[in-house]
PDB file of N, CA and C in Angstrom:
ATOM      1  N   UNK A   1      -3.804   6.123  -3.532  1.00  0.00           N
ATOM      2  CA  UNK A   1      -3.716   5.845  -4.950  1.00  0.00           C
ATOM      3  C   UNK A   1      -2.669   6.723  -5.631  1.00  0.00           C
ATOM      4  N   UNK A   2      -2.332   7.999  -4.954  1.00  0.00           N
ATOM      5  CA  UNK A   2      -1.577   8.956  -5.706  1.00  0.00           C
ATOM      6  C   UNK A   2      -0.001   9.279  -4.895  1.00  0.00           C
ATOM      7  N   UNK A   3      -0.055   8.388  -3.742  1.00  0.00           N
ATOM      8  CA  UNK A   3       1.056   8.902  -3.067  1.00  0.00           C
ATOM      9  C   UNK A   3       2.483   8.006  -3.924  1.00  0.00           C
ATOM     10  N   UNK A   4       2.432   7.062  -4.637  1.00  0.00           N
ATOM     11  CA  UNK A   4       3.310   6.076  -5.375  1.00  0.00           C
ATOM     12  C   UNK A   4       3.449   5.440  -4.856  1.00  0.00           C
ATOM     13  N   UNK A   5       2.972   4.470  -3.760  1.00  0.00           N
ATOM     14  CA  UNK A   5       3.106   3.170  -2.749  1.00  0.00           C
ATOM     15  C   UNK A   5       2.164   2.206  -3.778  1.00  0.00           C
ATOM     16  N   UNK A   6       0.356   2.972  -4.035  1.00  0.00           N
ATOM     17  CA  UNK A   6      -0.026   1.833  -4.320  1.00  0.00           C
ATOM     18  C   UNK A   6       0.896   0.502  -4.942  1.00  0.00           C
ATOM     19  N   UNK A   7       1.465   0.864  -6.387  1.00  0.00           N
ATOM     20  CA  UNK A   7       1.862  -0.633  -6.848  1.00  0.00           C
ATOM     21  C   UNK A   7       2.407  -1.610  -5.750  1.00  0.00           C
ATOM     22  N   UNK A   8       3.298  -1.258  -5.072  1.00  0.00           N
ATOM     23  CA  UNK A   8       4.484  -2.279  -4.064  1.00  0.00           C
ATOM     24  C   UNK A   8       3.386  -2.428  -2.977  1.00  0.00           C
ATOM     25  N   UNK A   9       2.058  -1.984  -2.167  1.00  0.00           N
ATOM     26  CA  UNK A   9       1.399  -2.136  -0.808  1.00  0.00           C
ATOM     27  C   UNK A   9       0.274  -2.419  -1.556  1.00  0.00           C
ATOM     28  N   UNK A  10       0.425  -4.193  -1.866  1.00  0.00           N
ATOM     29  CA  UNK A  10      -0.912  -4.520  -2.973  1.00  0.00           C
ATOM     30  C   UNK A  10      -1.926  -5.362  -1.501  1.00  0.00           C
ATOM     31  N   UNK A  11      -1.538  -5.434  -0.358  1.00  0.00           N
ATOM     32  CA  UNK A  11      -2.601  -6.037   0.299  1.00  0.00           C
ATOM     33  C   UNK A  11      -3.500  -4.345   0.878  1.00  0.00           C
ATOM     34  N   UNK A  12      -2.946  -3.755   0.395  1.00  0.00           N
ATOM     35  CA  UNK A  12      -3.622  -2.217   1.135  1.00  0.00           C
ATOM     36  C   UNK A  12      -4.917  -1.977  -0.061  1.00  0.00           C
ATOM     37  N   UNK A  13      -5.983  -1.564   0.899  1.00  0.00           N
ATOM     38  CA  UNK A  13      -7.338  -1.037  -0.067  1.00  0.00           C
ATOM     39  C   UNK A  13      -7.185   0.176  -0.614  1.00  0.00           C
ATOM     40  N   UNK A  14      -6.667   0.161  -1.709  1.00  0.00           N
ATOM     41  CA  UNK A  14      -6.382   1.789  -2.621  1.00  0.00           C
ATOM     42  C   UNK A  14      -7.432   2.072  -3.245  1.00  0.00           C
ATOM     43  N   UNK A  15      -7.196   3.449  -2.446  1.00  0.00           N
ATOM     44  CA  UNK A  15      -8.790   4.644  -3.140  1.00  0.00           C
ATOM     45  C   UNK A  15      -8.260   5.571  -3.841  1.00  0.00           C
ATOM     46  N   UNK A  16      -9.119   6.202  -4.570  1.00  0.00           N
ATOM     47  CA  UNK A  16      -8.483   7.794  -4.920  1.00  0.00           C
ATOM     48  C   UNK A  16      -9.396   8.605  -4.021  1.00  0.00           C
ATOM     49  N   UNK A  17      -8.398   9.234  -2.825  1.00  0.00           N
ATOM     50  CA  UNK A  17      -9.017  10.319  -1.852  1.00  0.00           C
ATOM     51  C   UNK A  17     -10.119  11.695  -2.237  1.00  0.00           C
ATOM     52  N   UNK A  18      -9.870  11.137  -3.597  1.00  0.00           N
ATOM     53  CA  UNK A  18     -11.333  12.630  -3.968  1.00  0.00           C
ATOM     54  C   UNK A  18     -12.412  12.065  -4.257  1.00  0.00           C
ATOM     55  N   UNK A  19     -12.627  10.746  -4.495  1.00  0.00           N
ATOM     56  CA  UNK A  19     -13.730   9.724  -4.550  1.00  0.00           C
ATOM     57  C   UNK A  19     -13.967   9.744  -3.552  1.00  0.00           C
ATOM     58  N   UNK A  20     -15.138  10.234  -3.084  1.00  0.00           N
ATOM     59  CA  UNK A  20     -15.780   9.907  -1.869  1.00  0.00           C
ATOM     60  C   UNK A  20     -16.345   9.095  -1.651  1.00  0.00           C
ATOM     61  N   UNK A  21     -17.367   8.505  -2.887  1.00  0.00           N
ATOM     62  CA  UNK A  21     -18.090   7.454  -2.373  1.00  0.00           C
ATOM     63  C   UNK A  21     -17.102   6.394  -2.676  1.00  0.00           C
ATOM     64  N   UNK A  22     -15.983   6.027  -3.443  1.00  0.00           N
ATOM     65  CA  UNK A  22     -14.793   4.906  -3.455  1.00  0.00           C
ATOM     66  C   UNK A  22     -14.482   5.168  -2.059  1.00  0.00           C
ATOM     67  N   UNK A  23     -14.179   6.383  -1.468  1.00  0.00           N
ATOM     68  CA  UNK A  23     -13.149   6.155  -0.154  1.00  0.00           C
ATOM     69  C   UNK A  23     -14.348   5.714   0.791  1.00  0.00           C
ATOM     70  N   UNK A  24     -15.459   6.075   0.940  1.00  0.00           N
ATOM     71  CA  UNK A  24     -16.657   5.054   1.774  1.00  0.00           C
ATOM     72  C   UNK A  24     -17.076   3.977   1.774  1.00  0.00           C
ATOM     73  N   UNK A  25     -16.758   3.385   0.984  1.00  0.00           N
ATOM     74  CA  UNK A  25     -16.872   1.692   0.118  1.00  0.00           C
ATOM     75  C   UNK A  25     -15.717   1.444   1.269  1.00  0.00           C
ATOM     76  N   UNK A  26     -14.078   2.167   1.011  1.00  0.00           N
ATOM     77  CA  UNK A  26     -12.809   1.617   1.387  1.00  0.00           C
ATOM     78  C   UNK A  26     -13.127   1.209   2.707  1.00  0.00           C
ATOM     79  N   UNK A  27     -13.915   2.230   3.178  1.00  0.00           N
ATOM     80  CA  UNK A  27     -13.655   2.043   4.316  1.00  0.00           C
ATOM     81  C   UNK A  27     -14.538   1.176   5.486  1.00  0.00           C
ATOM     82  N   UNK A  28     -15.651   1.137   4.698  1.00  0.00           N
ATOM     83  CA  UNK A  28     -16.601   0.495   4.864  1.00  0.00           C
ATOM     84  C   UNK A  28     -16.177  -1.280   4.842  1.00  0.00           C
ATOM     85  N   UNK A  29     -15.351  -1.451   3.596  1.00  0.00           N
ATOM     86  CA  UNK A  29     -14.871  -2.904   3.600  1.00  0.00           C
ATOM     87  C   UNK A  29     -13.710  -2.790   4.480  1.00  0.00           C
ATOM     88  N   UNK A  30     -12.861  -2.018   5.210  1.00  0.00           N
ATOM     89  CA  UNK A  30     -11.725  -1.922   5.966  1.00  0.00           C
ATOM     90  C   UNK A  30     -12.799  -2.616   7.500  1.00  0.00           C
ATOM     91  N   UNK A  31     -13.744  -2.480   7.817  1.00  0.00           N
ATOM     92  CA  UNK A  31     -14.564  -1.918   8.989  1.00  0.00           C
ATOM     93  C   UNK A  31     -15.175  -3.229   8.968  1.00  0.00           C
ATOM     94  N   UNK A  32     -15.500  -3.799   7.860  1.00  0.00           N
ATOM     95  CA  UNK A  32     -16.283  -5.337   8.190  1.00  0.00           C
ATOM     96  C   UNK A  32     -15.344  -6.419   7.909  1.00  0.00           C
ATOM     97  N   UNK A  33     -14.322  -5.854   7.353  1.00  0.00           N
ATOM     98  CA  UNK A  33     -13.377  -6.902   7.143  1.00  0.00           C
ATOM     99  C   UNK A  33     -13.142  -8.118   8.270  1.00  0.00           C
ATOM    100  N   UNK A  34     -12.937  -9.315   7.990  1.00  0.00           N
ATOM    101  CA  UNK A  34     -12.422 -10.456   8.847  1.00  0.00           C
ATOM    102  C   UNK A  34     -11.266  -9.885   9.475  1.00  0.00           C
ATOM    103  N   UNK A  35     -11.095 -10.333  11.061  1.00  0.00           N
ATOM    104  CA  UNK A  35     -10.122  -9.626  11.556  1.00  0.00           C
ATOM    105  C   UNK A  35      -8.958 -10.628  11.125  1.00  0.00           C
ATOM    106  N   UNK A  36      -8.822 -11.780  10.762  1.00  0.00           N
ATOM    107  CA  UNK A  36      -8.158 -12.684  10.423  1.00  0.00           C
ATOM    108  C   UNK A  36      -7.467 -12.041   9.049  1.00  0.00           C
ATOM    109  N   UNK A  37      -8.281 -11.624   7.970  1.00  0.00           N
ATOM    110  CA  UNK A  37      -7.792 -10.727   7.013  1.00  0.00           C
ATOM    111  C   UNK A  37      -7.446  -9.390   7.424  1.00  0.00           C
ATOM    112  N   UNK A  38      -7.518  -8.599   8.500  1.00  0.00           N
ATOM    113  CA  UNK A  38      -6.527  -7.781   8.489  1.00  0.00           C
ATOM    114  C   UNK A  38      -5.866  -7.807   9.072  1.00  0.00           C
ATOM    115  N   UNK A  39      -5.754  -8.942  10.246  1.00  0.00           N
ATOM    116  CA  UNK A  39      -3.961  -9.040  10.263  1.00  0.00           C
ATOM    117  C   UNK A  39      -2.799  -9.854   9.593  1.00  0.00           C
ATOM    118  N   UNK A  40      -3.695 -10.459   8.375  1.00  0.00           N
ATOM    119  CA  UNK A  40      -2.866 -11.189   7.131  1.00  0.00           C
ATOM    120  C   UNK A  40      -2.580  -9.859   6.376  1.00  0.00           C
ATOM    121  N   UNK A  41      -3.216  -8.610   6.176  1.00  0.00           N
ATOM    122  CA  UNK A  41      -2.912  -8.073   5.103  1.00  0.00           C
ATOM    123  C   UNK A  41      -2.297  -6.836   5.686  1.00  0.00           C
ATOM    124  N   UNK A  42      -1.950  -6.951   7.570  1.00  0.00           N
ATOM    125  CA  UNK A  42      -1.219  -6.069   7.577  1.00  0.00           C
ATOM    126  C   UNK A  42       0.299  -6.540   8.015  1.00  0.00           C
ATOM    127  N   UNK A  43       0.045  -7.418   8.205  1.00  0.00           N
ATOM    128  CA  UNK A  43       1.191  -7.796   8.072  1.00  0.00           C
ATOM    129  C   UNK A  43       2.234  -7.911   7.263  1.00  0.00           C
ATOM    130  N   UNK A  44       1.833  -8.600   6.289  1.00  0.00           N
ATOM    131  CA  UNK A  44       2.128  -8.174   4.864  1.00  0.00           C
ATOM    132  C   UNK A  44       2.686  -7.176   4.443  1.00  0.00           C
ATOM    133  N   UNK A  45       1.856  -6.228   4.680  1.00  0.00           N
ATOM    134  CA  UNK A  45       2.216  -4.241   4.299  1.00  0.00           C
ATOM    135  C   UNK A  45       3.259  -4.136   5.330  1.00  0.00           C
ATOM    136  N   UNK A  46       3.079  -4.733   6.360  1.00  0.00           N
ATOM    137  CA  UNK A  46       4.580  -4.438   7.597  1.00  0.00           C
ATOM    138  C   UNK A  46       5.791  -5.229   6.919  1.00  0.00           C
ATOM    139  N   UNK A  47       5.846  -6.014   6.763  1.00  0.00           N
ATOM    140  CA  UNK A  47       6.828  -6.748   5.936  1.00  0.00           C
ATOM    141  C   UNK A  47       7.800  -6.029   4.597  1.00  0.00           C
ATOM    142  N   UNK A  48       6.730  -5.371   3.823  1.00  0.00           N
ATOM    143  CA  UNK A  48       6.881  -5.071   2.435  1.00  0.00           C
ATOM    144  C   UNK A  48       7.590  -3.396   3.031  1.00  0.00           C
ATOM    145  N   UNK A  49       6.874  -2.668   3.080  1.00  0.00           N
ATOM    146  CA  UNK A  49       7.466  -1.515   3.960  1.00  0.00           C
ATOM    147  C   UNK A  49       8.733  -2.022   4.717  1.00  0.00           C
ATOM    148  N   UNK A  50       8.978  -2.955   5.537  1.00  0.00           N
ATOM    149  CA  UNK A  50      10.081  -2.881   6.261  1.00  0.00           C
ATOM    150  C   UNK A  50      11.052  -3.517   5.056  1.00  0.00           C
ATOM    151  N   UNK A  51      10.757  -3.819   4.318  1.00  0.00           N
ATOM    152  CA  UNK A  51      12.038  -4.436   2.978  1.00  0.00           C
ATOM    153  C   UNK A  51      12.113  -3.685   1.941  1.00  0.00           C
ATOM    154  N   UNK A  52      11.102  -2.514   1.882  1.00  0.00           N
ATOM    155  CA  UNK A  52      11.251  -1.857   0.938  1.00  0.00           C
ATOM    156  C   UNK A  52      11.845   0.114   1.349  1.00  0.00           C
ATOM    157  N   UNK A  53      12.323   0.395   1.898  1.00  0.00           N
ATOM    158  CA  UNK A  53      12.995   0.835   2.938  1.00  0.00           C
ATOM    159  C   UNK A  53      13.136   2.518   1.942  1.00  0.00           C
ATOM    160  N   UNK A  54      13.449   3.364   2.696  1.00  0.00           N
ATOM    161  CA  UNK A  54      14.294   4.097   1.437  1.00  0.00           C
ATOM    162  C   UNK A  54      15.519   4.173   1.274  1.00  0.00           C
ATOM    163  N   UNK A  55      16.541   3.629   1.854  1.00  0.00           N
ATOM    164  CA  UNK A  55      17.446   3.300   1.203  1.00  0.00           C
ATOM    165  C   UNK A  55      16.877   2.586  -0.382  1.00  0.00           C
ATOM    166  N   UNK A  56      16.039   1.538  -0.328  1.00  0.00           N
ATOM    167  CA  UNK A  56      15.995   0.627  -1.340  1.00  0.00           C
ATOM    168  C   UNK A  56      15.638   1.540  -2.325  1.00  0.00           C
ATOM    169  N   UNK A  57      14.639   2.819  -1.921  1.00  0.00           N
ATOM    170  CA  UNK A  57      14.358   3.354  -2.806  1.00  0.00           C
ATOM    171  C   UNK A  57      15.007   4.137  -3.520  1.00  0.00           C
ATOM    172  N   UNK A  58      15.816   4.794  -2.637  1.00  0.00           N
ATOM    173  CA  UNK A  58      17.073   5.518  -3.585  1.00  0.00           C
ATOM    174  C   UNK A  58      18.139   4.590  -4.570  1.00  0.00           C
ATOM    175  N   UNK A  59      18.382   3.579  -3.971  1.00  0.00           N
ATOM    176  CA  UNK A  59      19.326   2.243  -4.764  1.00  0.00           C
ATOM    177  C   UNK A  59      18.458   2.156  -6.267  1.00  0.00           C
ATOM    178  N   UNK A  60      17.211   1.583  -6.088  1.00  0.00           N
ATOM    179  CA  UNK A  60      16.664   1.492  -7.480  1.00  0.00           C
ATOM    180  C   UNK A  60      16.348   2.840  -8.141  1.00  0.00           C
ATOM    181  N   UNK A  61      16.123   3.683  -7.651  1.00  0.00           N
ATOM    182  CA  UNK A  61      15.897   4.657  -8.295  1.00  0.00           C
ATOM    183  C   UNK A  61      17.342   5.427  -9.199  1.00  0.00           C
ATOM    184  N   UNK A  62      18.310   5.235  -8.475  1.00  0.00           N
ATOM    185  CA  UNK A  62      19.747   4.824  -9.068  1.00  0.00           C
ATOM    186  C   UNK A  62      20.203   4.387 -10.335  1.00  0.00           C
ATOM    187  N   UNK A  63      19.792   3.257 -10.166  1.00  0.00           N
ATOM    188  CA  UNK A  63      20.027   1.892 -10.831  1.00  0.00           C
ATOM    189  C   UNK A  63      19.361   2.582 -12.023  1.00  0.00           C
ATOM    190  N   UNK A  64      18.335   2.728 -12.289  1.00  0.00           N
ATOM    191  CA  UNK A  64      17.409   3.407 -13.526  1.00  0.00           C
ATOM    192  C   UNK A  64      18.113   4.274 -14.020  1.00  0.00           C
ATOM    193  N   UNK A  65      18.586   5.632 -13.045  1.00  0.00           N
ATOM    194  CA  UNK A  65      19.246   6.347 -14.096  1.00  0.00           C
ATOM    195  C   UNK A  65      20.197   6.316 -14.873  1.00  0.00           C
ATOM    196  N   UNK A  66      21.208   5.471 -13.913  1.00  0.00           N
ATOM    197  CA  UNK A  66      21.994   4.871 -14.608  1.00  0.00           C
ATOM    198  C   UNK A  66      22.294   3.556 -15.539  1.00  0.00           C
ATOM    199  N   UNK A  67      20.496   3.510 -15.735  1.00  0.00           N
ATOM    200  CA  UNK A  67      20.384   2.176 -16.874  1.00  0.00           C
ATOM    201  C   UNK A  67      21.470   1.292 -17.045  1.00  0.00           C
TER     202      UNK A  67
END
């Protein structure tokens, strides 16, 4: 939740790591999840990560400062 991925890795189950009982829920639904849904939603995150690169991140982060 705090590393700055959540927004862009929206098929990923975001917790805040000091919530314990949120991160036991997470993980708990990570653990019964359909295996069909997690390899739709990791795939996904493999996809998004591999296009969102850091190059990309330095480019936009760029782009901003130089409005």
């Amino acid at each position: 939740e705090f590393a700055g991925a959540a927004e862009r890795l929206t098929d990923a189950l975001i917790v805040n790591p000091y919530d314990l009982d949120a991160l036991a829920v997470a993980l708990y639904e990570a653990v019964v999840m359909d295996p069909e849904e997690q390899t739709r939603r990791m795939s996904r995150l493999r996809r998004t990560v591999g296009r969102l690169d850091v190059h990309t991140w330095a480019r936009q982060n760029l782009e901003a400062i130089e409005g």
